[in-house]
C-alpha atoms as a PDB file:
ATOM      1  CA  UNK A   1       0.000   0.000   0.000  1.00  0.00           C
ATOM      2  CA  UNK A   2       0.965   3.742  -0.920  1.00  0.00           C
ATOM      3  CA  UNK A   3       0.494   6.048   2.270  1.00  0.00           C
ATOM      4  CA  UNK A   4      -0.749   9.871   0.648  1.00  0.00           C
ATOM      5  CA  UNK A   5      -2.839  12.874   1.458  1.00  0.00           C
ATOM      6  CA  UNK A   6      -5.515  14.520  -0.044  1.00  0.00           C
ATOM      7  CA  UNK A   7      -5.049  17.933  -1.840  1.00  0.00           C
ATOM      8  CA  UNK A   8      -8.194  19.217  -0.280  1.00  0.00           C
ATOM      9  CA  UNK A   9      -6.728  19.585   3.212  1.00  0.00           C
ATOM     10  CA  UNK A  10      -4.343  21.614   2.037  1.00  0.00           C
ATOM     11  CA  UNK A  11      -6.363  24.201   0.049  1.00  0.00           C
ATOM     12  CA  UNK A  12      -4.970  27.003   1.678  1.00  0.00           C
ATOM     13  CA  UNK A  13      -1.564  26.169   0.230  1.00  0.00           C
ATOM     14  CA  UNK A  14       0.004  26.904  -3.677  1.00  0.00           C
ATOM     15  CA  UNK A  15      -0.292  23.623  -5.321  1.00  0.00           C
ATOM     16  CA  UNK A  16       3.286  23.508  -5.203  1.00  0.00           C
ATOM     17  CA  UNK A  17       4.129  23.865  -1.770  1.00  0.00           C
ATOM     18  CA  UNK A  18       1.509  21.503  -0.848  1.00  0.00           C
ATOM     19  CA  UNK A  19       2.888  18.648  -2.892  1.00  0.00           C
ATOM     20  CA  UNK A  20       6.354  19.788  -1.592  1.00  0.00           C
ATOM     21  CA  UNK A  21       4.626  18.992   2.248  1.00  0.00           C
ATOM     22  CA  UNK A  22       2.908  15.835   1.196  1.00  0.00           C
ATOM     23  CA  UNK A  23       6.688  14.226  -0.324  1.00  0.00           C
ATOM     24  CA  UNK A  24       8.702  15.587   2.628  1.00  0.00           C
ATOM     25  CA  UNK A  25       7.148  13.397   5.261  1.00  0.00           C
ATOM     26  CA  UNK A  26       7.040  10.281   3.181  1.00  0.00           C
ATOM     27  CA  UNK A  27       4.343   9.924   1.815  1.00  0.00           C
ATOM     28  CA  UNK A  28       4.229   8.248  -1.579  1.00  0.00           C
ATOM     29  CA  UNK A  29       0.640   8.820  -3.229  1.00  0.00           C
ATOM     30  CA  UNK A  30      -1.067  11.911  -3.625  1.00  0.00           C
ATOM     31  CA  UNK A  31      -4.964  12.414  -4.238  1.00  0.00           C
ATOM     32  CA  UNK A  32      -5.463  15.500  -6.103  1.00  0.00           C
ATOM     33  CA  UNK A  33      -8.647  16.991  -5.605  1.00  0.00           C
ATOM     34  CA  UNK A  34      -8.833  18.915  -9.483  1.00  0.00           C
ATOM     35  CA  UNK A  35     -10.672  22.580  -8.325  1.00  0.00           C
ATOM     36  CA  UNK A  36     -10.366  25.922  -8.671  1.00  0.00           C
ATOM     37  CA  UNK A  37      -7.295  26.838  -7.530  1.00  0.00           C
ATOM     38  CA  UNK A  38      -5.320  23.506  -8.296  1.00  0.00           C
ATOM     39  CA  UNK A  39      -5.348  21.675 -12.079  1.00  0.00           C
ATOM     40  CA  UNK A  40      -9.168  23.636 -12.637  1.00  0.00           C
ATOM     41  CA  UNK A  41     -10.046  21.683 -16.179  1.00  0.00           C
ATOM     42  CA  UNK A  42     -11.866  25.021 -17.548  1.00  0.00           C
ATOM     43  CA  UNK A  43      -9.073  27.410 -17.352  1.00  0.00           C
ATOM     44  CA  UNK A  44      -7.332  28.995 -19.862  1.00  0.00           C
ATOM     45  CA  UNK A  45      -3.884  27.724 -18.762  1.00  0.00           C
ATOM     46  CA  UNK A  46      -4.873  23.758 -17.789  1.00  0.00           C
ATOM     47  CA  UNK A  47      -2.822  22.407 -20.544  1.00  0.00           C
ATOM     48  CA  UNK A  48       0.407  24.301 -19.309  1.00  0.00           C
ATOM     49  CA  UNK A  49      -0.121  23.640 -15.542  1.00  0.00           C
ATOM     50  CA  UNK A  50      -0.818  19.631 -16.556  1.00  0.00           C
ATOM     51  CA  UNK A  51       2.593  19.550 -18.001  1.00  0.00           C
ATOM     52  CA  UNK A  52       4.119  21.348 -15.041  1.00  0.00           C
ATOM     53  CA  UNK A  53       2.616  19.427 -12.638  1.00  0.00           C
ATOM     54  CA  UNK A  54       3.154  16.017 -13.929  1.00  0.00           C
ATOM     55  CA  UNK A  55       6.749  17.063 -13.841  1.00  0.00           C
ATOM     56  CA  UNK A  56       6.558  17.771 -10.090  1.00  0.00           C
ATOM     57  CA  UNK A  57       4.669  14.402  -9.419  1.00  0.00           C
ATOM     58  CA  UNK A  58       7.397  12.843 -11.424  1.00  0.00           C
ATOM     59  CA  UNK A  59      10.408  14.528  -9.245  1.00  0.00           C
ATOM     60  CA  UNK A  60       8.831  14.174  -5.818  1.00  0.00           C
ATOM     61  CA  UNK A  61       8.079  10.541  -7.009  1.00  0.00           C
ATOM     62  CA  UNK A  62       4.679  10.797  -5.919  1.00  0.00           C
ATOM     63  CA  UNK A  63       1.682   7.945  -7.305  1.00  0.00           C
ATOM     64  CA  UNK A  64      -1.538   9.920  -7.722  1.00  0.00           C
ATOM     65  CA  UNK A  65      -5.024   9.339  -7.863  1.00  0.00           C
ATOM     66  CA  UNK A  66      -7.860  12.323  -9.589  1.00  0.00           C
ATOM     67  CA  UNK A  67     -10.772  13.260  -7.090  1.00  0.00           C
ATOM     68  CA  UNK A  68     -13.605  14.634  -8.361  1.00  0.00           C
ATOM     69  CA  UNK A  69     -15.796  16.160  -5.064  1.00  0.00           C
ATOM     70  CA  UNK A  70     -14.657  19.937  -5.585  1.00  0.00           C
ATOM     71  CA  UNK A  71     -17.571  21.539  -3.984  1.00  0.00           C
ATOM     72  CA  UNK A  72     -17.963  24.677  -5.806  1.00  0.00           C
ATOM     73  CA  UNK A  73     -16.272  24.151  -8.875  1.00  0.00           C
ATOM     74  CA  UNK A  74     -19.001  23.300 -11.407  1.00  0.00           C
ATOM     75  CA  UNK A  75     -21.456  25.457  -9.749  1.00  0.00           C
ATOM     76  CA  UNK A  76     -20.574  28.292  -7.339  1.00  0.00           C
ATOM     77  CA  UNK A  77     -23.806  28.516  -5.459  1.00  0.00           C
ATOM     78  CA  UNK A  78     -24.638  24.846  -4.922  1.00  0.00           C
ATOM     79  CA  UNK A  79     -22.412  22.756  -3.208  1.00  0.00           C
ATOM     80  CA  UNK A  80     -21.638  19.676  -5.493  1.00  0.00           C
ATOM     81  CA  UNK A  81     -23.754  20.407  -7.557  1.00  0.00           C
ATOM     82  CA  UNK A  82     -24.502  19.540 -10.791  1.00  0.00           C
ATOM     83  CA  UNK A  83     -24.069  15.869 -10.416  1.00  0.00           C
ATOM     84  CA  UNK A  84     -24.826  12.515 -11.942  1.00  0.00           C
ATOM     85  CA  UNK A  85     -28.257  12.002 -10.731  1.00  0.00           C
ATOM     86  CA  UNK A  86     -29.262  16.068 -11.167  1.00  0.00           C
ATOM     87  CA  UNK A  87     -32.970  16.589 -12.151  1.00  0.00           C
ATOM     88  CA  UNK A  88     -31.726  18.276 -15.792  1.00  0.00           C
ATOM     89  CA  UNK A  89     -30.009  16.745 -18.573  1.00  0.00           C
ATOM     90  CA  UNK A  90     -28.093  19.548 -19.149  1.00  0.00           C
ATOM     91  CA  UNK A  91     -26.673  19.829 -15.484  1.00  0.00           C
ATOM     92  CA  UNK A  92     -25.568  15.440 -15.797  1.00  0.00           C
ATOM     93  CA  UNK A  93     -24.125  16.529 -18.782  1.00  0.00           C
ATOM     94  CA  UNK A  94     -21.957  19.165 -17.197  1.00  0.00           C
ATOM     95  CA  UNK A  95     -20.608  16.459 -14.497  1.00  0.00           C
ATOM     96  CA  UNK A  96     -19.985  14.044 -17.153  1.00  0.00           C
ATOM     97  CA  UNK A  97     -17.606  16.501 -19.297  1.00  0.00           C
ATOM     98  CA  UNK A  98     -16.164  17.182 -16.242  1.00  0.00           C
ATOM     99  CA  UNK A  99     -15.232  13.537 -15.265  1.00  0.00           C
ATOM    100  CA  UNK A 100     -14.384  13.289 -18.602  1.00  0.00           C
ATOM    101  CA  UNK A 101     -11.636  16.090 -18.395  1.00  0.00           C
ATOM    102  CA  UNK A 102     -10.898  14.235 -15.354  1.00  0.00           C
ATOM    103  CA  UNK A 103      -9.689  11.148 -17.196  1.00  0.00           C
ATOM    104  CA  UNK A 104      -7.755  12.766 -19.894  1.00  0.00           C
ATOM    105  CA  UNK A 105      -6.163  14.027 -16.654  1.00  0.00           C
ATOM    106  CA  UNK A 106      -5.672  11.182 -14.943  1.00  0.00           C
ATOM    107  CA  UNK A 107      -4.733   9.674 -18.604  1.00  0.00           C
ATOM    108  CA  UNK A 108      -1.674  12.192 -18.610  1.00  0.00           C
ATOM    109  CA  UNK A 109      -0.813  11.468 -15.193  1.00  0.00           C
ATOM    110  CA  UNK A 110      -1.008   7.356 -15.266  1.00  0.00           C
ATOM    111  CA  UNK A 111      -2.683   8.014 -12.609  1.00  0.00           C
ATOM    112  CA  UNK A 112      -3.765   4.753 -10.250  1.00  0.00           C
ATOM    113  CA  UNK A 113      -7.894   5.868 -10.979  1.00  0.00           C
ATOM    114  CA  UNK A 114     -10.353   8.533 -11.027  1.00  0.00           C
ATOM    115  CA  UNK A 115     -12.687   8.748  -8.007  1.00  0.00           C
ATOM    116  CA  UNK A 116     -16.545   9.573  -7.967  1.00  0.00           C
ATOM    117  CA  UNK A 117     -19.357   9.820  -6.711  1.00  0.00           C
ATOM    118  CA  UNK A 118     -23.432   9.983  -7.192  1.00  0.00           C
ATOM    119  CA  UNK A 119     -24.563  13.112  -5.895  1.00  0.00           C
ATOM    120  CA  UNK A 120     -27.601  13.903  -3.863  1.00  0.00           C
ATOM    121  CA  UNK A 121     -31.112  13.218  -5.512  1.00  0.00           C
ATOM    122  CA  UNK A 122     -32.635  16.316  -4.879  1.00  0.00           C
ATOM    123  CA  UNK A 123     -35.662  16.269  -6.866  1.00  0.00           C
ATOM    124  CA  UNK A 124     -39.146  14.362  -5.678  1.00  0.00           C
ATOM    125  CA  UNK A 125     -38.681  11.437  -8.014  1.00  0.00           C
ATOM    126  CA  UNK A 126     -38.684   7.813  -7.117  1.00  0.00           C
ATOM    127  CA  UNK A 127     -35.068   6.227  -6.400  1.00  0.00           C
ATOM    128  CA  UNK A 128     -35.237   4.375  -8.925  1.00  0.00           C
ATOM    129  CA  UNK A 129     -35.343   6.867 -11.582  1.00  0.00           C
ATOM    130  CA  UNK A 130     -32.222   8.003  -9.797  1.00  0.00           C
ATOM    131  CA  UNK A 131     -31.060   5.048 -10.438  1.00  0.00           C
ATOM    132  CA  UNK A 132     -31.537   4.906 -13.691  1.00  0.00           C
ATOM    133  CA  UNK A 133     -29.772   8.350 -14.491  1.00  0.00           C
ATOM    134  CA  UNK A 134     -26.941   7.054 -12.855  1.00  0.00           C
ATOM    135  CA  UNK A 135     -26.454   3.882 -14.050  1.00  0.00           C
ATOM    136  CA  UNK A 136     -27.126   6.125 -18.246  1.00  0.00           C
ATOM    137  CA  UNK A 137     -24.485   8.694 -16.925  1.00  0.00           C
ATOM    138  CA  UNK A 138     -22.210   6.400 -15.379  1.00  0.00           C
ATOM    139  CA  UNK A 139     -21.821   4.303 -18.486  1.00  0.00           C
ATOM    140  CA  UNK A 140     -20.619   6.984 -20.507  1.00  0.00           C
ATOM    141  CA  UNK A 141     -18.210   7.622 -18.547  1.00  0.00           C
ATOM    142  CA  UNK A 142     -16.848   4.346 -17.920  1.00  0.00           C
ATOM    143  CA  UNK A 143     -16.961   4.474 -21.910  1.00  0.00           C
ATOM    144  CA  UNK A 144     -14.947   7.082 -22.079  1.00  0.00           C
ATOM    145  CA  UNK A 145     -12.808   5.577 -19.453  1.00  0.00           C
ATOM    146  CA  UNK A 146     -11.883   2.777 -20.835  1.00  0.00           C
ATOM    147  CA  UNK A 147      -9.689   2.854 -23.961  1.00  0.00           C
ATOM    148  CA  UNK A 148      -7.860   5.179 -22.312  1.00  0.00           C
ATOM    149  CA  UNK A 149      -7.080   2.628 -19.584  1.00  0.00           C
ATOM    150  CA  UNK A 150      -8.906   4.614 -17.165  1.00  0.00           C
ATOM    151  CA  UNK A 151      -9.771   3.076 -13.497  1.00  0.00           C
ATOM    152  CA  UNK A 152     -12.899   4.549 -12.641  1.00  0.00           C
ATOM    153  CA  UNK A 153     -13.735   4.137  -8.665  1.00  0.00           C
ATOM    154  CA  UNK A 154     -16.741   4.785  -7.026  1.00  0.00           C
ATOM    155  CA  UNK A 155     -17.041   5.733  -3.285  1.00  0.00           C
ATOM    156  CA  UNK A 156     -20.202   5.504  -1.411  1.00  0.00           C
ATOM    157  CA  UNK A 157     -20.861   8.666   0.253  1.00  0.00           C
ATOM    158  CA  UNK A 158     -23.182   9.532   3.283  1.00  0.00           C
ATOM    159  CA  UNK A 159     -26.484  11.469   2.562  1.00  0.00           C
ATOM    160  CA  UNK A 160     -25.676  10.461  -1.118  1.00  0.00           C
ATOM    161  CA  UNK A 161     -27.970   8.316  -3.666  1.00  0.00           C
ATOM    162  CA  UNK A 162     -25.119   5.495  -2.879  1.00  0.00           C
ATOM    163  CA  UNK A 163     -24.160   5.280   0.390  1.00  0.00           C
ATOM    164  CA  UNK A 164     -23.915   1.719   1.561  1.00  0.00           C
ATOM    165  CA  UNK A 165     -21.696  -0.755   0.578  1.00  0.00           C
ATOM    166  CA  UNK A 166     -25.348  -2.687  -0.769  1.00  0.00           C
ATOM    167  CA  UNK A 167     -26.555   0.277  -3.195  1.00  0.00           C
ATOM    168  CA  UNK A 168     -22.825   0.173  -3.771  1.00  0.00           C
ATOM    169  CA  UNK A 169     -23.412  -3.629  -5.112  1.00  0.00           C
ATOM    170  CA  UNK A 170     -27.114  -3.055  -6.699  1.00  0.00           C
ATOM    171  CA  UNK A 171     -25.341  -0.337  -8.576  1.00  0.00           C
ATOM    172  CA  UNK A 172     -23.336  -2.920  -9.758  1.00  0.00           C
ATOM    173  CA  UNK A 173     -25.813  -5.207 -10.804  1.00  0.00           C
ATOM    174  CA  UNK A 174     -27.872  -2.406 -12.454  1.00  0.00           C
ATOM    175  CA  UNK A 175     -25.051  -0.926 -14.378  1.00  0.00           C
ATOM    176  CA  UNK A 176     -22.921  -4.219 -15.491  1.00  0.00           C
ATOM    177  CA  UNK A 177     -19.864  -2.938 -14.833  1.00  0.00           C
ATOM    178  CA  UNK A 178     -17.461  -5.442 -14.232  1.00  0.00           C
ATOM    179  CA  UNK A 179     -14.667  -3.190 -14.874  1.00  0.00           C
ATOM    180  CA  UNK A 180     -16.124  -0.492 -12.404  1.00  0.00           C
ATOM    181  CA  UNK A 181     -13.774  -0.081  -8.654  1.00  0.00           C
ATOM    182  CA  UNK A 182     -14.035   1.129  -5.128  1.00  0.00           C
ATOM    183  CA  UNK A 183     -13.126   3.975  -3.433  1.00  0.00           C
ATOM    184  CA  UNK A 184     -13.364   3.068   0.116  1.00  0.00           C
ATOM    185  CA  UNK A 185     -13.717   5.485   2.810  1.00  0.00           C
ATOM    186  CA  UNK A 186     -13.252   3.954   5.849  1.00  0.00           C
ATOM    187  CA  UNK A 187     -14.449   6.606   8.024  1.00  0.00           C
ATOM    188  CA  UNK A 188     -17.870   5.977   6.095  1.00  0.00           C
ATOM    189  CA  UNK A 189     -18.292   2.812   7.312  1.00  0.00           C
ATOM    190  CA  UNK A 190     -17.686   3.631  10.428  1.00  0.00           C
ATOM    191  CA  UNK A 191     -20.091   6.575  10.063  1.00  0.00           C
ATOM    192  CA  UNK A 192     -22.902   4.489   8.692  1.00  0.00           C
ATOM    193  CA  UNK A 193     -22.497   1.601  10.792  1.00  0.00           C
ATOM    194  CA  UNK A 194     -22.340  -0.610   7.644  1.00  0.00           C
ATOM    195  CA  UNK A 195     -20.395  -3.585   8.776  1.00  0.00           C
ATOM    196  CA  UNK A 196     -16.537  -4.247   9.705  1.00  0.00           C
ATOM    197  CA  UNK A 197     -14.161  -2.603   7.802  1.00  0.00           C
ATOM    198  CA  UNK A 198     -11.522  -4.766   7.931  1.00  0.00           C
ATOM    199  CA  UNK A 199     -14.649  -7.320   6.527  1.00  0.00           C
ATOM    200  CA  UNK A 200     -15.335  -4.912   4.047  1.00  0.00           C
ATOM    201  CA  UNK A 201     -11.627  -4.502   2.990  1.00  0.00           C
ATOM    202  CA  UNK A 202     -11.768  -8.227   2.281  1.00  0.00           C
ATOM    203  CA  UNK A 203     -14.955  -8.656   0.556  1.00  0.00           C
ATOM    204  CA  UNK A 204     -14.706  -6.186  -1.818  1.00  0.00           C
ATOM    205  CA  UNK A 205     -10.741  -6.526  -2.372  1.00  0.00           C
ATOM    206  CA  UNK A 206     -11.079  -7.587  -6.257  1.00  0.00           C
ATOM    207  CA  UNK A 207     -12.844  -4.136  -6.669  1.00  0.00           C
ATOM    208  CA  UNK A 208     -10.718  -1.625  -4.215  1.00  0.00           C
ATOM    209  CA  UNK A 209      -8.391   0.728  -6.076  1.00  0.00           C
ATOM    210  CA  UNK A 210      -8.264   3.898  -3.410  1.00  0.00           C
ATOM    211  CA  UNK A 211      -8.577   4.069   0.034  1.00  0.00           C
ATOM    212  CA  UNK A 212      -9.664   7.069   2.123  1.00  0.00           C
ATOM    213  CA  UNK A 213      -8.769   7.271   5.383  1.00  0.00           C
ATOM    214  CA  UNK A 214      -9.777   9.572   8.980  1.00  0.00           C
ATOM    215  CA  UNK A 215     -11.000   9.163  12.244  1.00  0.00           C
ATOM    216  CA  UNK A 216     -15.283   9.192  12.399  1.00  0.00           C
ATOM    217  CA  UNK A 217     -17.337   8.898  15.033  1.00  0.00           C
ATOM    218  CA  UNK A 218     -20.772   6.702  14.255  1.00  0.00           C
ATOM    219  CA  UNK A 219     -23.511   8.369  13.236  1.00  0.00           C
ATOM    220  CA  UNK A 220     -21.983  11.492  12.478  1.00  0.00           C
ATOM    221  CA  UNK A 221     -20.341  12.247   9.125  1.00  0.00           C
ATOM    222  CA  UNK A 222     -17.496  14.404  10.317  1.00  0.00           C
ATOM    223  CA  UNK A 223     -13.862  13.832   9.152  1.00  0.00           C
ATOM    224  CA  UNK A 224     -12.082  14.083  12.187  1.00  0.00           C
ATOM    225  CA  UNK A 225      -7.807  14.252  13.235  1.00  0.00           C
ATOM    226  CA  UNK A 226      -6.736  10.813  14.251  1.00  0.00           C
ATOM    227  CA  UNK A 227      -7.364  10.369  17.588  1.00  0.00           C
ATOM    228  CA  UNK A 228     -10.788  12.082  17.522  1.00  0.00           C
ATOM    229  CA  UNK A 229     -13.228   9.606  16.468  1.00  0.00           C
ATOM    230  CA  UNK A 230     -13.561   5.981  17.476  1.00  0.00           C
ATOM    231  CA  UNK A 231     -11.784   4.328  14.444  1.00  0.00           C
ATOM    232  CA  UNK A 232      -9.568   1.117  15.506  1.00  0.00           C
ATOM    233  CA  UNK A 233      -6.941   1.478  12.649  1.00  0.00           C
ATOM    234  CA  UNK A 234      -4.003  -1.293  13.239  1.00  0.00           C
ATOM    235  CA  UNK A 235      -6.724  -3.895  12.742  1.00  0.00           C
ATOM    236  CA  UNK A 236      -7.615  -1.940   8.907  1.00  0.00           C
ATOM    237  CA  UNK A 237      -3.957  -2.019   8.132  1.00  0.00           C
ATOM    238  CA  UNK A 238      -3.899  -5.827   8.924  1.00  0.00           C
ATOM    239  CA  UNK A 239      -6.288  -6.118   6.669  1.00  0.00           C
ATOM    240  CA  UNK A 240      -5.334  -4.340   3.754  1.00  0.00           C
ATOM    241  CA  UNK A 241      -1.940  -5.701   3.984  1.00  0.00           C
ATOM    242  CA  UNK A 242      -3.983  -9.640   4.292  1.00  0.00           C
ATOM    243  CA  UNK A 243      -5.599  -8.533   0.918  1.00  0.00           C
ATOM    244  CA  UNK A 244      -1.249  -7.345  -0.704  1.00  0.00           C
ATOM    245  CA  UNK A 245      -3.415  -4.228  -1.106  1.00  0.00           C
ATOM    246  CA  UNK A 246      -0.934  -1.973  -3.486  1.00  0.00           C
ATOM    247  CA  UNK A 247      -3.134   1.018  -4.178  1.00  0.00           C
ATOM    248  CA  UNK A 248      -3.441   4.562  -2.017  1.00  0.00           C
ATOM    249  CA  UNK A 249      -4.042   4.924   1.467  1.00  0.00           C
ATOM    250  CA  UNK A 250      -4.619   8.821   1.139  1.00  0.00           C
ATOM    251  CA  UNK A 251      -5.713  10.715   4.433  1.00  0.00           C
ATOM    252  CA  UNK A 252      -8.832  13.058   3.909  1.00  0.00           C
ATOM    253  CA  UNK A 253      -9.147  16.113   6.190  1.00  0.00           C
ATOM    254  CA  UNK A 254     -11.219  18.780   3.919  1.00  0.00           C
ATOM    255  CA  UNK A 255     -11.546  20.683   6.983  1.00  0.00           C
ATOM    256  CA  UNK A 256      -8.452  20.805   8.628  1.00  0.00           C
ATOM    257  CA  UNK A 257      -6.448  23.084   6.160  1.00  0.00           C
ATOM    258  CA  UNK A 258      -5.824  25.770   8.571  1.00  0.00           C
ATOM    259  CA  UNK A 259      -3.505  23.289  10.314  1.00  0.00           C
ATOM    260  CA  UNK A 260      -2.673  21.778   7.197  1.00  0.00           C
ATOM    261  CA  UNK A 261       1.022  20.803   8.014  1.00  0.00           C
ATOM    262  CA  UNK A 262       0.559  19.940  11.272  1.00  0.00           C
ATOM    263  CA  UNK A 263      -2.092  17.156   9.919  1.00  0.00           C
ATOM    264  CA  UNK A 264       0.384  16.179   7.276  1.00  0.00           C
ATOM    265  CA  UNK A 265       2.935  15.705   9.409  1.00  0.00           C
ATOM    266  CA  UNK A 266       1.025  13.745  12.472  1.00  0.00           C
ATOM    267  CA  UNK A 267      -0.958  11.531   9.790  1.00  0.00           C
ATOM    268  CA  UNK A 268       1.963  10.605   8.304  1.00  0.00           C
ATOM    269  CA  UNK A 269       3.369   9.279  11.906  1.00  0.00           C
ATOM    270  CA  UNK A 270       0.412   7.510  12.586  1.00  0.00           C
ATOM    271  CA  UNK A 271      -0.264   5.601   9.185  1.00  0.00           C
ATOM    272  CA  UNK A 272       3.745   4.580   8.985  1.00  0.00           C
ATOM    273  CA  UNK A 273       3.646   3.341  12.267  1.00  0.00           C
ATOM    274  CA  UNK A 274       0.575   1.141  11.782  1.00  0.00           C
ATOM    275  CA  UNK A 275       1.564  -0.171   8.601  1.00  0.00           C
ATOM    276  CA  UNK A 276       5.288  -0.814   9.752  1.00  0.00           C
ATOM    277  CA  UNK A 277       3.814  -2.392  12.669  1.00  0.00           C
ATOM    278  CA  UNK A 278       1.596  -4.944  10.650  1.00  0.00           C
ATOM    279  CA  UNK A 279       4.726  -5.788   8.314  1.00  0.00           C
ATOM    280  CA  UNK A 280       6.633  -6.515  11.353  1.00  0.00           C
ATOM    281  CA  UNK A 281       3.905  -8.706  12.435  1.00  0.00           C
ATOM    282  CA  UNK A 282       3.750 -10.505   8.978  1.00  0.00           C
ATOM    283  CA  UNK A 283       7.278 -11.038   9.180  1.00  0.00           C
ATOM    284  CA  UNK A 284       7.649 -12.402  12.768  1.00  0.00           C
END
């Protein structure tokens, strides 16, 4: 597994700088969150700052995975919006040129996937018309996706039309995706109280290509610092390492950018020590 950090708790920083942080503490994967201020895919100057920041990934020898949840980026009065499962054509249609920038992106970068999401179905239609924009909007991009050789991963999200690991699985069976990931969020699971997450790690280990990880406590969906929530972590470590995970472990604190390097640097004590202290076990 690749320990990293996501872009998004570091928002107060110049993209620069914040990679700089991520590398100098070890960490080897980096989840950029693509928004406004960092890699935004409707600028005038994308193409330049692609180039120049695929040569920083390349020097700091940092993996990278493309997320996707700006919150204002698409639409600066709606958080998140428009999404996959928006009432309008027109608005899906904006999120799926979006994720499709995304994967020329991610394309460019050889980056590990691209991670999504559903949205919140905010209209008064039944679910399973949700469902079925979705599942339409989702296969276009996984169309796109694919000859470009293109991981697409989907996280369940809280509050969201998919938010258990189950929808996670009927979405599977509705869309016939077989080539379709994970992005697992532990903290989510906790949240949600939707089963073991070391249990979840190994059920769904064919499908997991990037990991998000923070300290929840249930019932509330709050990233927290580690050490804040009631997470046990050593026991997720054991089992991603049980599974010869290889993908990103990438720490997600949206919130906490006004301590930014403080979280960079703790995070990155905690993870190494639990995963050096399941190798040692797997050893001995």
């Amino acid at each position: 597994m690749r320990l990293g950090y996501n872009t998004n708790g570091l928002a107060n920083h110049r993209w620069r700088d914040a990679l700089e942080l991520i590398a100098e503490v070890g960490f080897e994967s980096v989840a950029i969150t693509v928004d406004h201020h960092f890699l935004d895919p409707f600028s005038d100057g994308f193409a330049g700052q692609v180039a120049t920041v695929r040569a920083e990934l390349e020097r700091l020898g940092l993996r990278s995975v493309i997320e996707t949840g700006a919150r204002f980026l698409l639409d600066p009065r709606h958080k998140h919006e428009p999404t996959l499962v928006s009432p309008t054509s027109a608005g899906r249609r904006h999120r799926v040129e979006f994720l499709a920038r995304c994967i020329r992106l991610a394309e460019d970068f050889q980056s590990d996937a691209v991670s999504l999401w559903s949205g919140i179905l905010h209209d008064d239609v039944p679910r399973d018309e949700g469902m079925n924009r979705l599942v339409a909007e989702l296969r276009r991009v996984l169309d796109f996706a694919a000859p470009r050789d293109v991981r697409i991963a989907f996280e369940p999200e809280p509050g969201m039309l998919i938010a258990t690991m189950d929808e996670y699985r009927e979405l599977l069976h509705r869309c016939d995706a077989p080539h379709l990931g994970l992005t697992l969020d532990v903290g989510h699971i906790h949240c949600l109280n939707d089963g073991s997450i070391p249990e979840v790690i190994r059920t769904w280990r064919e499908r997991l290509w990037n990991v998000h990880i923070e300290d929840m406590l249930p019932n509330v969906h709050e990233h927290l610092a580690f050490g804040e929530g009631s997470i046990d972590f050593p026991p997720i470590f054991d089992a991603l390492a049980e599974i010869a995970y290889d993908g990103g472990v990438h720490v997600e604190l949206s919130r906490h950018g006004h301590d930014g390097p403080n979280m960079v640097r703790e995070s990155a004590r905690l993870l190494t020590g639990w995963r050096a202290a399941t190798l040692n076990s797997i050893r001995g």
